[in-house]
Protein backbone atom coordinates (compact mmCIF):
# COMPACT_ATOMS: atom_id res chain seq x y z
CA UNK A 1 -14.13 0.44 -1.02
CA UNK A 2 -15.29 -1.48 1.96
CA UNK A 3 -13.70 -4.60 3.52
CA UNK A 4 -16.67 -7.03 2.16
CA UNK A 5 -16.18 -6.09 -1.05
CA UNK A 6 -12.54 -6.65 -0.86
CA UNK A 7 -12.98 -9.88 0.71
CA UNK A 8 -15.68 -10.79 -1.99
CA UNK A 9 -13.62 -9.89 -5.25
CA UNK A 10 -11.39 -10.89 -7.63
CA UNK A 11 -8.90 -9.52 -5.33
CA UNK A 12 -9.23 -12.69 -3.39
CA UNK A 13 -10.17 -15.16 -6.07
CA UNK A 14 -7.53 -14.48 -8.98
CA UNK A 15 -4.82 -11.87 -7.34
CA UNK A 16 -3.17 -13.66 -4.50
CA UNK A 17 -0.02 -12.54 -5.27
CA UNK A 18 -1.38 -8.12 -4.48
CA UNK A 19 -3.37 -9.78 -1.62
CA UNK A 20 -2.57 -7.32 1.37
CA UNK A 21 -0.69 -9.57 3.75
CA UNK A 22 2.08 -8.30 5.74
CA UNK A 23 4.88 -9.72 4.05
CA UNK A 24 3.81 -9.80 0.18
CA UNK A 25 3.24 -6.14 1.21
CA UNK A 26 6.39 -5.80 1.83
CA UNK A 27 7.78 -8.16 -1.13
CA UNK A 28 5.67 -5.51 -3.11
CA UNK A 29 7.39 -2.13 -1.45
CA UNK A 30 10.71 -4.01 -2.29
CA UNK A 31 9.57 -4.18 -5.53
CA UNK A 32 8.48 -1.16 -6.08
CA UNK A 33 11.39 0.59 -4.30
CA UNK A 34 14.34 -1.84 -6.26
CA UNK A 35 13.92 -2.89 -9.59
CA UNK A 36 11.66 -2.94 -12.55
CA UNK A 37 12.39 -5.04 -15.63
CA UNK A 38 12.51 -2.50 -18.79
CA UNK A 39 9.55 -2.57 -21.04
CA UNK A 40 8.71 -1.07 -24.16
CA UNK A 41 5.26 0.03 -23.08
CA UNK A 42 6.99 1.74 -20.37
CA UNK A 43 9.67 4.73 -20.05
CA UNK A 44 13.83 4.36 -19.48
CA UNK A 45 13.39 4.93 -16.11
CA UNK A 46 10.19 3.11 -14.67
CA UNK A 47 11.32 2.13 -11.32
CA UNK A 48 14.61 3.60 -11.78
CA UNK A 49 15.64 2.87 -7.87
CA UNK A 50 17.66 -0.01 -7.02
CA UNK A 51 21.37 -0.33 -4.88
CA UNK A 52 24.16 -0.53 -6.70
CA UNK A 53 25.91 -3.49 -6.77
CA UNK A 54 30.03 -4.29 -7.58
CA UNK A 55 30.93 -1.40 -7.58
CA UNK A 56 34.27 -2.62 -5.85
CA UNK A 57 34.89 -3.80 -8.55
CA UNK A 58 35.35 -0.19 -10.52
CA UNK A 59 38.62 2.62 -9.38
CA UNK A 60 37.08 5.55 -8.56
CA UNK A 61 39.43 8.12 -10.24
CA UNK A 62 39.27 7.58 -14.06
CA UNK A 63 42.00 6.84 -16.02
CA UNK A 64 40.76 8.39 -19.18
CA UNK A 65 38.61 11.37 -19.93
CA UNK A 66 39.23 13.16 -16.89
CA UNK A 67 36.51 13.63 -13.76
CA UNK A 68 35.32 10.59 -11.49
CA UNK A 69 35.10 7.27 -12.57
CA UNK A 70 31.83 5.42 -13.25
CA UNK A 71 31.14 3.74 -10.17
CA UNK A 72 31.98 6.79 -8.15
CA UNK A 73 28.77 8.79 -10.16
CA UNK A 74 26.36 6.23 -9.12
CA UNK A 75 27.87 6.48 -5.49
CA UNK A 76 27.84 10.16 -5.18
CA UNK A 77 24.01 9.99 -7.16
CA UNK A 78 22.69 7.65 -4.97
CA UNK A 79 23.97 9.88 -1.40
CA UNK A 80 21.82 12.87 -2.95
CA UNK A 81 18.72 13.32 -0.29
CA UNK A 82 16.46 14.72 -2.46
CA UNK A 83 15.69 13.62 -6.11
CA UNK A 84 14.05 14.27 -8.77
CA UNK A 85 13.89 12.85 -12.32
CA UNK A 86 11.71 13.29 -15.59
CA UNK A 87 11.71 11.09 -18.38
CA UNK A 88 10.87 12.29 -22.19
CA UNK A 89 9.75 10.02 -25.24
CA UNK A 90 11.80 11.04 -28.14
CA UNK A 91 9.68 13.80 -28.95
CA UNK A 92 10.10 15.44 -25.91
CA UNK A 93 7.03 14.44 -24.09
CA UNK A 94 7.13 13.85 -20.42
CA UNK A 95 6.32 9.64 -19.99
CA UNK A 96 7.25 9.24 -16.85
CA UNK A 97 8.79 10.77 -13.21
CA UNK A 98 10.08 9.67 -9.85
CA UNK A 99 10.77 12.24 -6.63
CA UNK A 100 12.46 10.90 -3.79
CA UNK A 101 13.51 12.44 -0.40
CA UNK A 102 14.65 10.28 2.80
CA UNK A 103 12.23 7.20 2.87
CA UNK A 104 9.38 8.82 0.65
CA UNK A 105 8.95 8.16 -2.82
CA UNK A 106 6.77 8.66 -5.56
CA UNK A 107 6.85 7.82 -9.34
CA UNK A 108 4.71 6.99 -12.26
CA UNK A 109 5.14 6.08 -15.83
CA UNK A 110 3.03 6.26 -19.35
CA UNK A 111 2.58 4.08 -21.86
CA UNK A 112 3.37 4.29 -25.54
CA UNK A 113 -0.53 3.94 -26.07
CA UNK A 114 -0.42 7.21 -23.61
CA UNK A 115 -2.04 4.94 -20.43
CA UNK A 116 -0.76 5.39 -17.28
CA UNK A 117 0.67 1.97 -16.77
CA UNK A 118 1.90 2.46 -13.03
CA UNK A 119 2.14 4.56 -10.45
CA UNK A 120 3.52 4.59 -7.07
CA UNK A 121 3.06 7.14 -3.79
CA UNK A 122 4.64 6.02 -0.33
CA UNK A 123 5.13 9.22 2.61
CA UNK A 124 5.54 7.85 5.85
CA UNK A 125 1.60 6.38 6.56
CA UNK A 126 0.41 5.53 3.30
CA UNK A 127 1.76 3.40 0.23
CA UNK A 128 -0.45 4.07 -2.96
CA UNK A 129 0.31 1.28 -5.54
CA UNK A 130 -1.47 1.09 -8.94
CA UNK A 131 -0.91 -1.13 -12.20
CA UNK A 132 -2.43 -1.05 -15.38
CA UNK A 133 -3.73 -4.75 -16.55
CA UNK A 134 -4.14 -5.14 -19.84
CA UNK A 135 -6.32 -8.06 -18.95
CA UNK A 136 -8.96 -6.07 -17.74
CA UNK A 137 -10.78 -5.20 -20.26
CA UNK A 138 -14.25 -6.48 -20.20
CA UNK A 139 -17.53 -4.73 -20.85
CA UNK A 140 -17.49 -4.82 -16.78
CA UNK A 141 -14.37 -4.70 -16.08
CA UNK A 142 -11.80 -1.93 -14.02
CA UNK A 143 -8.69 -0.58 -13.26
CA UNK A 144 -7.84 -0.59 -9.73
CA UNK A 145 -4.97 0.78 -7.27
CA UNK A 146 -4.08 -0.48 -3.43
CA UNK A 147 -3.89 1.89 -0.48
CA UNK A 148 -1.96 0.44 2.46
CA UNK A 149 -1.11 1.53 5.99
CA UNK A 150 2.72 1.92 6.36
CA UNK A 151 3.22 -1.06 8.62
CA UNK A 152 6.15 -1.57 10.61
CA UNK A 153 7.10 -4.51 8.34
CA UNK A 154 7.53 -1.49 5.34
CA UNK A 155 9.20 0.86 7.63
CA UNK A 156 11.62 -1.09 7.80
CA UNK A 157 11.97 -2.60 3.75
CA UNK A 158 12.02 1.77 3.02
CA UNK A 159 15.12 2.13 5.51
CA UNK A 160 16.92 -0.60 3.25
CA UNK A 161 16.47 1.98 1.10
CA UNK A 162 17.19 5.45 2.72
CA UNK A 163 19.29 7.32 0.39
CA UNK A 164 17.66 7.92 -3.14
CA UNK A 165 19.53 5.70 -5.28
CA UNK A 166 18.13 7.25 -8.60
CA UNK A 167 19.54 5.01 -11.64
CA UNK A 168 18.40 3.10 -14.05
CA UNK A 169 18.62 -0.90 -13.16
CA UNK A 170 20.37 -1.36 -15.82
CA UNK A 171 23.23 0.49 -14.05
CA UNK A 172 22.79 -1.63 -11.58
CA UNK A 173 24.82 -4.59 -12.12
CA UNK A 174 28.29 -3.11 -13.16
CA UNK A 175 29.65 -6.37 -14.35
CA UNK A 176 27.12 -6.22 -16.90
CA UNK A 177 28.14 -2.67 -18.28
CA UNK A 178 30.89 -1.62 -20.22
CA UNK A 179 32.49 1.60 -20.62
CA UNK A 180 32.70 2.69 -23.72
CA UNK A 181 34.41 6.15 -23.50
CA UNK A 182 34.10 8.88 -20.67
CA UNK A 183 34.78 12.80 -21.77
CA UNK A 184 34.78 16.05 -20.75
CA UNK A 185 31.96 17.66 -23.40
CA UNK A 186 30.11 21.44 -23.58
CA UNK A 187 26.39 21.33 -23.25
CA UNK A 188 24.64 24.79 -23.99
CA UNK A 189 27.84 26.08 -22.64
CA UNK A 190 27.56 24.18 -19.72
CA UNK A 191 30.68 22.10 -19.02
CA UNK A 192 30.11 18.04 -18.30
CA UNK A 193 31.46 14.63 -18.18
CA UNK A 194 29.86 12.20 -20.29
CA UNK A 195 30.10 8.49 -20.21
CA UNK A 196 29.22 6.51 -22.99
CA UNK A 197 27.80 2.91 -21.90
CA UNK A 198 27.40 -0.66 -23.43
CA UNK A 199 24.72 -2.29 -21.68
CA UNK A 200 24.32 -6.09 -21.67
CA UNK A 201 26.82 -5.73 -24.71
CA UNK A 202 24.17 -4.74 -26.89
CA UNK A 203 22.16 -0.95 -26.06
CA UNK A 204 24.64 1.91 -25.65
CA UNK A 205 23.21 4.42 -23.07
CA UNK A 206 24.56 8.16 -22.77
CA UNK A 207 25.13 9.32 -19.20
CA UNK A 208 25.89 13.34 -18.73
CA UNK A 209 27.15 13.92 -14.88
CA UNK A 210 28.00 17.24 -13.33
CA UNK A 211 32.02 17.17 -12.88
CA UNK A 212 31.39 19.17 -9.56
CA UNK A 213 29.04 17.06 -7.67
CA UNK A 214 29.54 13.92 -9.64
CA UNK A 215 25.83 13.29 -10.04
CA UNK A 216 23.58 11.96 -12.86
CA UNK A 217 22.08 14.89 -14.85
CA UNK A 218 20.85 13.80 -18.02
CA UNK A 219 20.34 9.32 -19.25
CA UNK A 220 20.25 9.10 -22.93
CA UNK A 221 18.94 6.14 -24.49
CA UNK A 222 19.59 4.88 -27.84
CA UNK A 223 15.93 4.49 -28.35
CA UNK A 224 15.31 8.45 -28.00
CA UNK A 225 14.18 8.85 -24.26
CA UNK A 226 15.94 11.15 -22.02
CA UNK A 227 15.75 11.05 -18.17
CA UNK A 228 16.59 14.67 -16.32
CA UNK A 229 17.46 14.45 -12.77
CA UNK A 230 17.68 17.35 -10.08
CA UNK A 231 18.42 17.30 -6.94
CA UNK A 232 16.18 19.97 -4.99
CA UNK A 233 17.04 21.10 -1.80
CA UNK A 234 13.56 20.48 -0.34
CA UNK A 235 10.64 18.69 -1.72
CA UNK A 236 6.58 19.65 -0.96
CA UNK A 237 5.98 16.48 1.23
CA UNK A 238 2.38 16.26 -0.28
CA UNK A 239 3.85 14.71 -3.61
CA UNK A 240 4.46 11.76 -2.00
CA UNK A 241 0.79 11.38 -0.09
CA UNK A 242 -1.98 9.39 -2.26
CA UNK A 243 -4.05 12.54 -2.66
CA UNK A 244 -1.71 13.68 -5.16
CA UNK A 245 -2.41 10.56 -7.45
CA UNK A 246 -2.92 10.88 -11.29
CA UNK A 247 -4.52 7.80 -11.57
CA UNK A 248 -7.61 9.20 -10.36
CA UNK A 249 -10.20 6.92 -13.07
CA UNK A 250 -9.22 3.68 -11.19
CA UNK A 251 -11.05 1.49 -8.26
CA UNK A 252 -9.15 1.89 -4.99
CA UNK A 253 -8.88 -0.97 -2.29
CA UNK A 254 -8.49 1.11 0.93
CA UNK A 255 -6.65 -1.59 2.88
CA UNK A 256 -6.16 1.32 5.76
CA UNK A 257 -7.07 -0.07 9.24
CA UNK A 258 -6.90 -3.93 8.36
CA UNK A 259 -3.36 -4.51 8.46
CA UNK A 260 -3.56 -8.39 8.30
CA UNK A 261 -6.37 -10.60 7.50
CA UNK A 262 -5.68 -13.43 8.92
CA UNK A 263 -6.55 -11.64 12.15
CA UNK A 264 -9.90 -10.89 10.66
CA UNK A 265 -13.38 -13.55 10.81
CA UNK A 266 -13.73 -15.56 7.81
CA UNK A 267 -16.13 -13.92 4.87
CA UNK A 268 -19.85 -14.37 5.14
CA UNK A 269 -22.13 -10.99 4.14
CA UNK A 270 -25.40 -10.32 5.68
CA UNK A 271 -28.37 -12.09 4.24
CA UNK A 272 -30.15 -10.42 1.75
CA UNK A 273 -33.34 -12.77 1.24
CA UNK A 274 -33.97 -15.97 2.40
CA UNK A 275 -36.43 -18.43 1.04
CA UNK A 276 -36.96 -22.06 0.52
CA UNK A 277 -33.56 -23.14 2.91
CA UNK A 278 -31.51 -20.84 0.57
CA UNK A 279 -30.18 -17.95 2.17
CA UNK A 280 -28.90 -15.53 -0.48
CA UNK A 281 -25.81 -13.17 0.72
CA UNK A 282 -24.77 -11.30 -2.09
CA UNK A 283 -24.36 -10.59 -5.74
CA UNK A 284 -21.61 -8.24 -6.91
CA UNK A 285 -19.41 -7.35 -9.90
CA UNK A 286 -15.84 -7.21 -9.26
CA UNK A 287 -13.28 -5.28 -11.50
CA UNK A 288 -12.30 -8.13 -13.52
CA UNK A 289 -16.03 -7.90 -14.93
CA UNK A 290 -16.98 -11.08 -13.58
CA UNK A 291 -20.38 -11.79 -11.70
CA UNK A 292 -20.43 -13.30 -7.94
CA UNK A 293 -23.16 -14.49 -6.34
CA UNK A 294 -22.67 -15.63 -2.72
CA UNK A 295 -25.52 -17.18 -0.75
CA UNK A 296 -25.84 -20.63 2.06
CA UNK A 297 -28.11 -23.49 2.49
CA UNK A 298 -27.23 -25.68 -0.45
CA UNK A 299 -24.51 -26.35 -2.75
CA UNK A 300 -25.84 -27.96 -6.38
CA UNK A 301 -24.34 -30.65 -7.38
CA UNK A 302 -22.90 -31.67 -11.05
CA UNK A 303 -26.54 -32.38 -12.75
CA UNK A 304 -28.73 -29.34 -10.14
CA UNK A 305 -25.72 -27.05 -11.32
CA UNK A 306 -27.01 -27.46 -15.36
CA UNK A 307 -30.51 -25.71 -14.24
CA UNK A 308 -28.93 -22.84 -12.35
CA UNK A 309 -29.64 -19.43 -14.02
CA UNK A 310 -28.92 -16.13 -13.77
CA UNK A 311 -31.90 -13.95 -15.79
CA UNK A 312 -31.25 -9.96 -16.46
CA UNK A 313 -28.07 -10.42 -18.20
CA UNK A 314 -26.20 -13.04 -20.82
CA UNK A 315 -24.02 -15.16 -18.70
CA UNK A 316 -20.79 -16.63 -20.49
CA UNK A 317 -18.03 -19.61 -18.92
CA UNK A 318 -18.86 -20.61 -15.29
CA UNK A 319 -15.67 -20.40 -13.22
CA UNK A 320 -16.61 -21.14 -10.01
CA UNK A 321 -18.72 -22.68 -8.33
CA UNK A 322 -17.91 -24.43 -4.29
CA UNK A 323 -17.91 -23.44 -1.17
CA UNK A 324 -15.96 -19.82 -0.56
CA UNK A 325 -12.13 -20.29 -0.07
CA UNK A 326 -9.99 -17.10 0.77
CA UNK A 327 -6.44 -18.99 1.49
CA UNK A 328 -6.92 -17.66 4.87
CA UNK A 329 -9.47 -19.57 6.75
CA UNK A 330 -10.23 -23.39 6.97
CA UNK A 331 -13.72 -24.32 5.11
CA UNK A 332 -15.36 -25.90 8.34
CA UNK A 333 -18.56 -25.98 9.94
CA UNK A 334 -21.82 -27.77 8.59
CA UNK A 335 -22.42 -27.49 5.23
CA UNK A 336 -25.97 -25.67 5.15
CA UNK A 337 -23.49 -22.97 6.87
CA UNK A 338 -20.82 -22.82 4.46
CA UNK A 339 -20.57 -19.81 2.29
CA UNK A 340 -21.07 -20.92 -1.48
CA UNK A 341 -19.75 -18.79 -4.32
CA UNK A 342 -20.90 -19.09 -8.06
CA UNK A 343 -18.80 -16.61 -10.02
CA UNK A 344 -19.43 -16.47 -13.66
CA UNK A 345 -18.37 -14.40 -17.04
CA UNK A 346 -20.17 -11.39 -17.94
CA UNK A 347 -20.30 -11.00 -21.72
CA UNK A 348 -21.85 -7.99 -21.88
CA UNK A 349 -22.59 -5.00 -19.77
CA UNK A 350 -24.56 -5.72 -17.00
CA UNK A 351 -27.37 -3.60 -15.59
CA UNK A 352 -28.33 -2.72 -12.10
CA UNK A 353 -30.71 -5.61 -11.26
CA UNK A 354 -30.34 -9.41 -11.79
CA UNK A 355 -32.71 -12.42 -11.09
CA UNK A 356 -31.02 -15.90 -9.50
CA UNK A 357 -32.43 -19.02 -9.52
CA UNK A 358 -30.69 -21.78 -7.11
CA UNK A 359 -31.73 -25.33 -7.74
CA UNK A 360 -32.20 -27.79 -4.95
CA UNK A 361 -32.87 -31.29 -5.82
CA UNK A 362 -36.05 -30.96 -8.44
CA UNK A 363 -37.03 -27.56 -6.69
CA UNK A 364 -35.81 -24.37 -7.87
CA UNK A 365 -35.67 -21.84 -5.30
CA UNK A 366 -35.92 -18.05 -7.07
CA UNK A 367 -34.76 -14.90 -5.88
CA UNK A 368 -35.85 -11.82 -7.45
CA UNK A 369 -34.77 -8.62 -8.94
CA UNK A 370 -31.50 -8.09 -6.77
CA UNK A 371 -29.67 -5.58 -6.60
CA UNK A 372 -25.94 -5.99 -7.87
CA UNK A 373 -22.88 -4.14 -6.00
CA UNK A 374 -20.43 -2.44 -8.49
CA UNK A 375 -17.25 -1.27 -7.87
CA UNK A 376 -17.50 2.50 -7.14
CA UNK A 377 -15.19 4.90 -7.10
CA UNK A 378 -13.00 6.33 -4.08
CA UNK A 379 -13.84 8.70 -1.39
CA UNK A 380 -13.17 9.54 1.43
C-alpha cells in the first residue's frame, strides 16, 4: 500500500504501538524473536524462541536417569544452526511451525477457531510481521500484516539472537521448572531420554531428547499438543523471505524504503476538489472499517459540527474530529492550512462513492459523489 495511505490510517490514529519507527521496530523483532505469552487460541510453541536463563543454576551431568541433565538439553538445543519445529493439536493436526537458521527466522501459528493468528518471516532484508485482531471485525474492516526493511537497528536485535534457541518460554526460566523424573525410555524402537517437567508448579510438560546429541526432539503437553523439532543440515533460504507468507488474505503496509518517519514531511494529500474556501483532500476507509475524511480551510466548531453529513452510507459514533496529529510533527502553521480529519464509524458496508457536506458558519459547503480509497490488496 502506498505511504499516504499509511500515513492516513488507523495505523497512525489507533496503532502507535506497530507504528514503524526505528526502535519500536526493533522492540517488535525482540518480541517476536524472544518470548510469547502462551495462549489458548494459540499452539505450545507460538514464539517458542527465547535465551535461556539460570541455567547455572542446574549440574549438567544428571544424577538420576542417566544422559545429560536438563539445563545441558536446552544448551546443546539452542547451539543447533538450523531448526525446525512443528506443532500438532491433539488430533494430530499441524497448528503451528517455526524454522530457524543463523539470524533468519520464520514461524506461524493457528488458532483453535482454525485462523491464522500470527505469523512471522525475517531473512536478512525483509521482516514480515502479521497479527490477527479479533477487533477487527466490522462490515469494513481488515486484517493486515507489516513489511519492514531490515534496518541496521534489527541487524543488530537478530545477532542477540544468533543461535536458534528453539524452546518453549516456559523453559525459559529454570527456577520456575521442576524436574519431575528424567529416564532412559524406547520410542518405536528408538532409544531416548525423557524428562518429565512441572511447570509453574502446576502443567507437567513431557520433553523426549536424543541421548546422542542432547537435543529437543519431541514437547508434550498435558493439554494434547506435540511440538517435533529437527535439525536440518541446510534450510531453502526462501522460507524465510515474505513471498513465502500464508497469510496471503490480509492488507500489507509495505514500510520498504521509509525507514523512519520522522525524516519524512508532515501528512497533507493532494486536493481533490475545492470549493467555497474548503479544500477537500481525501476520503478513505482504513482496515479498522472506519471512514476518514481529510480536507483544509475550516474546522467546525461544537454547534457547525451537528450539521455535518456524510450522505451514501449510514454513519455511526464520530471519533474524531481536529486538526490531523501523527505524534510526529508539530500542528503549526495558519489554521486555513492545517490538515483537518473527521473520522467516523461505518455501520454498514460502504459502497464506492460518498457525498460530504462541510459546514461553515450558516453555509454548507457540498462536495459530491467522491470517490472513497479502500484498502487493496498487495502487489508488487
Amino acid at each position: 500500500m502506498s505511504l499516504n495511505h499509511l500515513e492516513f490510517d488507523l495505523a497512525v490514529q489507533e496503532l502507535r504501538d506497530e507504528a514503524p519507527f526505528p526502535e519500536q521496530r526493533q522492540r517488535g523483532l525482540e518480541r517476536v524473536l524472544s518470548r510469547r505469552r502462551r495462549s489458548p487460541k494459540l499452539p505450545l510453541a507460538v514464539g517458542a524462541a527465547a535465551v535461556v536463563v539460570g541455567l547455572s543454576l542446574l549440574p549438567l551431568v544428571s544424577r538420576r536417569g542417566g544422559g545429560y541433565a536438563w539445563a545441558e538439553v536446552l544448551r546443546r538445543t539452542e547451539g543447533a544452526e538450523n531448526v525446525h519445529c512443528v506443532t500438532y493439536n491433539a488430533a494430530g493436526q499441524p497448528v503451528g511451525e517455526l524454522w530457524r537458521s543463523g539470524v533468519m527466522r520464520a514461524s506461524w501459528g493457528r488458532g483453535e477457531d482454525g485462523r491464522i493468528r500470527f505469523e512471522d518471516r525475517c531473512d536478512k532484508w525483509t521482516f514480515y510481521s502479521f497479527v490477527y485482531w479479533d477487533s477487527l471485525k466490522g462490515p469494513n474492516a481488515r486484517q493486515f500484516a507489516w513489511l519492514w526493511d531490515v534496518t541496521p537497528q534489527m541487524l543488530e536485535g537478530m545477532k542477540r539472537f544468533s543461535r536458534p534457541r528453539m524452546v518453549v518460554e516456559d523453559f525459559m526460566n529454570t527456577r520456575r521448572t521442576h524436574l519431575v523424573r528424567q529416564e532412559r525410555v524406547e520410542v518405536d524402537g528408538r532409544t531416548l531420554q525423557r524428562y518429565v517437567l512441572l511447570m509453574y508448579g502446576k502443567d507437567l510438560e513431557t520433553v523426549e531428547a536424543d541421548p546422542g546429541s542432547g537435543r529437543i526432539l519431541t514437547i508434550r503437553s498435558r493439554f494434547g499438543e506435540t511440538c517435533r523439532y529437527e535439525y536440518p543440515e541446510t534450510v531453502d533460504a526462501s522460507v524465510f523471505s515474505y513471498r513465502s507468507r500464508i497469510s496471503r488474505d490480509v492488507i500489507v503496509f509495505d514500510r520498504r524504503g521509509h525507514p523512519d518517519p520522522q525524516h519524512e514531511p508532515p501528512f497533507m494529500p493532494p486536493v481533490i476538489q475545492a470549493k467555497g474556501g474548503i479544500q477537500l483532500r481525501k476520503a478513505s476507509v482504513s482496515t479498522d472499517g472506519t471512514l476518514y475524511v481529510y480536507w483544509t480551510g475550516h474546522l467546525p466548531d461544537k454547534n457547525e459540527a451537528k450539521r455535518l453529513r456524510i450522505l451514501g452510507t449510514r454513519t455511526g459514533r464520530v471519533k474524531w474530529l481536529g486538526y490531523y496529529k501523527d505524534g510526529i510533527h508539530p500542528v503549526t502553521g495558519p489554521h486555513a492550512k492545517r490538515l483537518v480529519c473527521y473520522r467516523v464509524e461505518l455501520p454498514e458496508k460502504v459502497g464506492d462513492k460518498i457525498t460530504i457536506r462541510v459546514p461553515w458558519g450558516p453555509r454548507i459547503v457540498e462536495f459530491r459523489d467522491i470517490s472513497l480509497e479502500k484498502p487493496q490488496p498487495f502487489t508488487e
